[in-house]
N, C-alpha and C. Protein backbone atom coordinates (compact mmCIF):
# COMPACT_ATOMS: atom_id res chain seq x y z
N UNK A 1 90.25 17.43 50.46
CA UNK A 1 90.20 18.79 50.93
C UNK A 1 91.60 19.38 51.05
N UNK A 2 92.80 18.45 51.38
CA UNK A 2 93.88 19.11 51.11
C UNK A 2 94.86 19.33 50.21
N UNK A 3 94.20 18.58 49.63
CA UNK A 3 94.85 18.82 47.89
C UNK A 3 94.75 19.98 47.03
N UNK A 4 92.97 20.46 47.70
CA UNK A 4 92.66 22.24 47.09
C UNK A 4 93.58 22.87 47.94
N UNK A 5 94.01 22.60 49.29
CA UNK A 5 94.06 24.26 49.44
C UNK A 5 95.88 23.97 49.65
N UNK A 6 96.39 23.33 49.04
CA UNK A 6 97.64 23.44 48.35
C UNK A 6 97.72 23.26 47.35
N UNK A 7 97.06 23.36 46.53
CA UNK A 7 97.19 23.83 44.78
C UNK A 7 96.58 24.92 44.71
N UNK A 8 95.47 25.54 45.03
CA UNK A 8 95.46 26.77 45.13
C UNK A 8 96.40 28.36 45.49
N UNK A 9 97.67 27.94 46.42
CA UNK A 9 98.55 28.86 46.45
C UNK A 9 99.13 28.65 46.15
N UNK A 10 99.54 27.20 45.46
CA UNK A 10 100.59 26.86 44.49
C UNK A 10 100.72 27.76 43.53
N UNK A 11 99.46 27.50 42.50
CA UNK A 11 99.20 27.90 41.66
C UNK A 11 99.17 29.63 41.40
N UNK A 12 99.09 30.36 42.56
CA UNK A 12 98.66 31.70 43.18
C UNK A 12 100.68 32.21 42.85
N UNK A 13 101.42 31.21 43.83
CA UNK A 13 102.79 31.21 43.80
C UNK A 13 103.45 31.43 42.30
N UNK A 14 102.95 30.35 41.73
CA UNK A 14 103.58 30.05 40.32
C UNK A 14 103.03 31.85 39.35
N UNK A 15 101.83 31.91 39.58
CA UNK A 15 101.04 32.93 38.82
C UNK A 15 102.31 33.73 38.75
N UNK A 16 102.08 34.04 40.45
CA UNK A 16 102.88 35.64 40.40
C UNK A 16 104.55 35.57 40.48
N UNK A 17 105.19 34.58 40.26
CA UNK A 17 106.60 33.93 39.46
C UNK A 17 106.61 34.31 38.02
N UNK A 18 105.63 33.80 37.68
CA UNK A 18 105.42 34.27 36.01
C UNK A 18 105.41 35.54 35.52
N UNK A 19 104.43 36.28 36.11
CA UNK A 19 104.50 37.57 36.20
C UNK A 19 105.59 38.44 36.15
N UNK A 20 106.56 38.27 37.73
CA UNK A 20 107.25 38.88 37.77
C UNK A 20 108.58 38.56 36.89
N UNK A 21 108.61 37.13 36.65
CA UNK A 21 110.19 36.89 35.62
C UNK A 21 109.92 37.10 34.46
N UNK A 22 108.65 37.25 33.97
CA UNK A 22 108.36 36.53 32.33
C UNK A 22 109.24 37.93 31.81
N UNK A 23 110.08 37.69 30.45
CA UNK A 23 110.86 38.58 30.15
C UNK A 23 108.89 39.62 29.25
N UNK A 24 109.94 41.00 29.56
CA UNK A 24 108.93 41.94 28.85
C UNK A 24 109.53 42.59 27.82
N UNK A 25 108.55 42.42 26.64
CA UNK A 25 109.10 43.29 25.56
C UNK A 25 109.94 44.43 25.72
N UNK A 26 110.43 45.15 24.46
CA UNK A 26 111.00 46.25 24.54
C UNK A 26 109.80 47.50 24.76
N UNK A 27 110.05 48.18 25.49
CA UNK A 27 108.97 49.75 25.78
C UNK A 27 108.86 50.46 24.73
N UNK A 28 110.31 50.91 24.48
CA UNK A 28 111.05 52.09 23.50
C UNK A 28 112.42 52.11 23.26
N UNK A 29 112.57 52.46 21.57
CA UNK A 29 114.00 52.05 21.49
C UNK A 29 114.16 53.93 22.02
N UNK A 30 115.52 53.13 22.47
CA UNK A 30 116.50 54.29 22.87
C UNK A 30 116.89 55.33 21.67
N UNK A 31 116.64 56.38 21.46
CA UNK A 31 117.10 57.66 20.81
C UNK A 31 118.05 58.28 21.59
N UNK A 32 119.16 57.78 20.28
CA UNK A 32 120.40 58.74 20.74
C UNK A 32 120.21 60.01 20.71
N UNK A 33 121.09 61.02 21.91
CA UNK A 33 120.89 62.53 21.40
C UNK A 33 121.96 63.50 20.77
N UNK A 34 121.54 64.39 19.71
CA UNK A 34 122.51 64.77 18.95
C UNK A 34 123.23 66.00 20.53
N UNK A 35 124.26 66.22 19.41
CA UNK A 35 124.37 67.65 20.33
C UNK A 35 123.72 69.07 20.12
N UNK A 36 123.12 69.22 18.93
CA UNK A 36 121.83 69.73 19.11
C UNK A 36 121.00 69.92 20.09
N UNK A 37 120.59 68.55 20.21
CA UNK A 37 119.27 68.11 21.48
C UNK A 37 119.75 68.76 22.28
N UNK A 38 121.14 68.72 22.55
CA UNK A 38 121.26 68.76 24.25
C UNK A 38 121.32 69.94 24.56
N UNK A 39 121.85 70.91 23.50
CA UNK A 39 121.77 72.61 23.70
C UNK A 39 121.14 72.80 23.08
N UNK A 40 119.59 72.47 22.59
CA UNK A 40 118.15 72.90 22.76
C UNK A 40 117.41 72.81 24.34
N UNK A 41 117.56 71.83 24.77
CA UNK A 41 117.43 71.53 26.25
C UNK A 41 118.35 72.59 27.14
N UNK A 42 119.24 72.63 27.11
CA UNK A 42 120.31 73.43 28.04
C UNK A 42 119.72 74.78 27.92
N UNK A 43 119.09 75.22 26.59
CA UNK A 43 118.78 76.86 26.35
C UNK A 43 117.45 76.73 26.98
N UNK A 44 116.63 75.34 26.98
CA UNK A 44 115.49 75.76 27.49
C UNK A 44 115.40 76.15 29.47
N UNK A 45 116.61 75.06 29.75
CA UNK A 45 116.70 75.13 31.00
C UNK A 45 117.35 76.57 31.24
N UNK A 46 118.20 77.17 31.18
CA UNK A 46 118.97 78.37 31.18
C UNK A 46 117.91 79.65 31.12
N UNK A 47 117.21 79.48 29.92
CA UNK A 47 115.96 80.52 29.97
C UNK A 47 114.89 80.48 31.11
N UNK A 48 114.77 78.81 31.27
CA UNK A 48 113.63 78.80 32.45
C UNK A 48 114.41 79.47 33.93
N UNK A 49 116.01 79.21 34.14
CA UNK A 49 116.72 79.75 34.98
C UNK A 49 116.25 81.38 35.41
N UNK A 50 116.30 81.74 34.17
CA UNK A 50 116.19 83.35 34.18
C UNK A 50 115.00 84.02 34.53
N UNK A 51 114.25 83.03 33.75
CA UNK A 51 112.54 83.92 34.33
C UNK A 51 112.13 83.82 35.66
N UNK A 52 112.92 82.24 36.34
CA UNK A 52 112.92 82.28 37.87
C UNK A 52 113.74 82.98 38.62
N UNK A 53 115.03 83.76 38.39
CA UNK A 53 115.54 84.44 38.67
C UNK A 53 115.18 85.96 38.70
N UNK A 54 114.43 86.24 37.60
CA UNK A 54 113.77 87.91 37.95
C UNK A 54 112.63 87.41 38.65
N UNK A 55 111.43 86.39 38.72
CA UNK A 55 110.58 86.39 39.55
C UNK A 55 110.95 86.31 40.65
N UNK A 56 112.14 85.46 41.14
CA UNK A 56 112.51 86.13 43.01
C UNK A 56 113.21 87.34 43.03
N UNK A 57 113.65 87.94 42.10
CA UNK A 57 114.23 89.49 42.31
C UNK A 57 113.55 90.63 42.61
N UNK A 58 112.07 89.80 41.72
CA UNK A 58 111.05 91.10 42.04
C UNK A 58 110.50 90.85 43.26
N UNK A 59 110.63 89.13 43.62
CA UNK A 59 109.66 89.33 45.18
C UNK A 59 110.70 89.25 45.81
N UNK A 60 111.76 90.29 45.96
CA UNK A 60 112.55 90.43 47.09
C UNK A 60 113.71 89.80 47.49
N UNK A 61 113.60 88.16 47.25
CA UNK A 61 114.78 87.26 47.48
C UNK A 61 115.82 87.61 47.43
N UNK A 62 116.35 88.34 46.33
CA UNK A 62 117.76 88.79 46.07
C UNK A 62 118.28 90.48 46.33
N UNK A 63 119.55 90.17 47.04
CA UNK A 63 119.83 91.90 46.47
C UNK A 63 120.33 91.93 45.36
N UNK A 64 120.59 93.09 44.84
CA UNK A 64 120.77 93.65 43.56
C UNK A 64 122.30 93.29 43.03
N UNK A 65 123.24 92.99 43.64
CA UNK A 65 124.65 93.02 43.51
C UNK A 65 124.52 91.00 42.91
N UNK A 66 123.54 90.28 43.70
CA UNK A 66 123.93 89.26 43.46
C UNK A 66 122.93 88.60 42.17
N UNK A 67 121.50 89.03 41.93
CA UNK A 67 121.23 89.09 40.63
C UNK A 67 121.68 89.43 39.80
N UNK A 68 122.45 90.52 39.62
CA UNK A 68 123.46 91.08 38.51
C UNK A 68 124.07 90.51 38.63
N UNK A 69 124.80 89.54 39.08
CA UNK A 69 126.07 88.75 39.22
C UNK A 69 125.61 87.55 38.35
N UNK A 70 124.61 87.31 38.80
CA UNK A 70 123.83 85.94 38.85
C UNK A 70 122.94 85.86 36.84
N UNK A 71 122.42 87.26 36.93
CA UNK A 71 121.64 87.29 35.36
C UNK A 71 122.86 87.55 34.36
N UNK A 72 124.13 88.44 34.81
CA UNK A 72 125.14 88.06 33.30
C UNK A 72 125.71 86.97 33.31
N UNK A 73 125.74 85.79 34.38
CA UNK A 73 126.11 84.69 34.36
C UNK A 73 125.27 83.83 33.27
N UNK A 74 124.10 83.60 33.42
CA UNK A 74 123.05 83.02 32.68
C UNK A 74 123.11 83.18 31.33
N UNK A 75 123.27 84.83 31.08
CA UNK A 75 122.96 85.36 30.06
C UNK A 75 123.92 85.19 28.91
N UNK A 76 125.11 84.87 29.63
CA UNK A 76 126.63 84.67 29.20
C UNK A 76 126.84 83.09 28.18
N UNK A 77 126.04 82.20 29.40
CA UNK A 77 125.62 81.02 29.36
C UNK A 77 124.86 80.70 28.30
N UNK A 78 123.57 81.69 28.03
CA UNK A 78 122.73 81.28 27.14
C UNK A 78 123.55 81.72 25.18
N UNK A 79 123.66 83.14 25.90
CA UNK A 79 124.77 83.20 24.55
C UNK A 79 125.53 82.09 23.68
N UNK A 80 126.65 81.82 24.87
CA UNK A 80 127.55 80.67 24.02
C UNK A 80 126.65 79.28 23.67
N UNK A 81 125.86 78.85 24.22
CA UNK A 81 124.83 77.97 23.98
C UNK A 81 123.93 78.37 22.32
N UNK A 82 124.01 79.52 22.48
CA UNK A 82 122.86 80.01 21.10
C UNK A 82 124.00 80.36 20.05
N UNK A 83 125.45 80.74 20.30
CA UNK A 83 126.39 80.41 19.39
C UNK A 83 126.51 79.59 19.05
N UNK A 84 126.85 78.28 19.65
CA UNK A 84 127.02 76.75 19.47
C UNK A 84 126.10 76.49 18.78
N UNK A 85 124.62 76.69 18.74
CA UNK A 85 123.67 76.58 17.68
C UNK A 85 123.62 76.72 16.62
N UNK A 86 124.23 77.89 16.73
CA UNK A 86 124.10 78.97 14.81
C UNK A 86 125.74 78.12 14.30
N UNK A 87 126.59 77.68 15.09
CA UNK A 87 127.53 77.04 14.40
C UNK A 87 127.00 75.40 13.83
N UNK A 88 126.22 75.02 14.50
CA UNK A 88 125.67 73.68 14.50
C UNK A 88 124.80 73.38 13.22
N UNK A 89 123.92 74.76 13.00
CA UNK A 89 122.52 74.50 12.29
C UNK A 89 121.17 74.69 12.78
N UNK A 90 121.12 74.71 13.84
CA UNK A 90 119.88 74.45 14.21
C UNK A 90 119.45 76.27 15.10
């Protein structure tokens, strides 16, 4: 009788040893990103910037001096980003 119930969590022990060390395949190889990618991403974030920026302008959040401050900043932003593009290719 005591031979089961120390091989039983032995074995319980060992299981979840295995489990957790056993090496695991690869998931996904890593994709490098061009610089493309990254100012396709940057324009998407920058644009998403903006549409959240007039949606709190219209509900009030902002005064007017600091959205205007704030939307030719972006806009400035998205520009040289969409230059860098048309110089790039993409």
């Amino acid at each position: 009788m005591e031979f089961q119930t120390i091989i039983a969590p032995a074995l319980l022990l060992l299981a979840c040893f295995a489990y957790i060390f056993w090496p695991q395949p690869k998931l996904e190889a890593v994709v490098e990103k061009t610089r493309l990618d990254y100012l396709r991403e940057r324009k998407e974030v920058v644009y998403d910037n903006l549409r959240d920026l007039n949606f709190e302008y219209k509900a009030g959040k902002y005064p007017e001096d600091d959205f205007s401050r704030q939307r030719n900043s972006l806009e400035s932003e998205a520009a040289k980003v969409l230059a860098e593009m048309d110089t790039l290719g993409g």
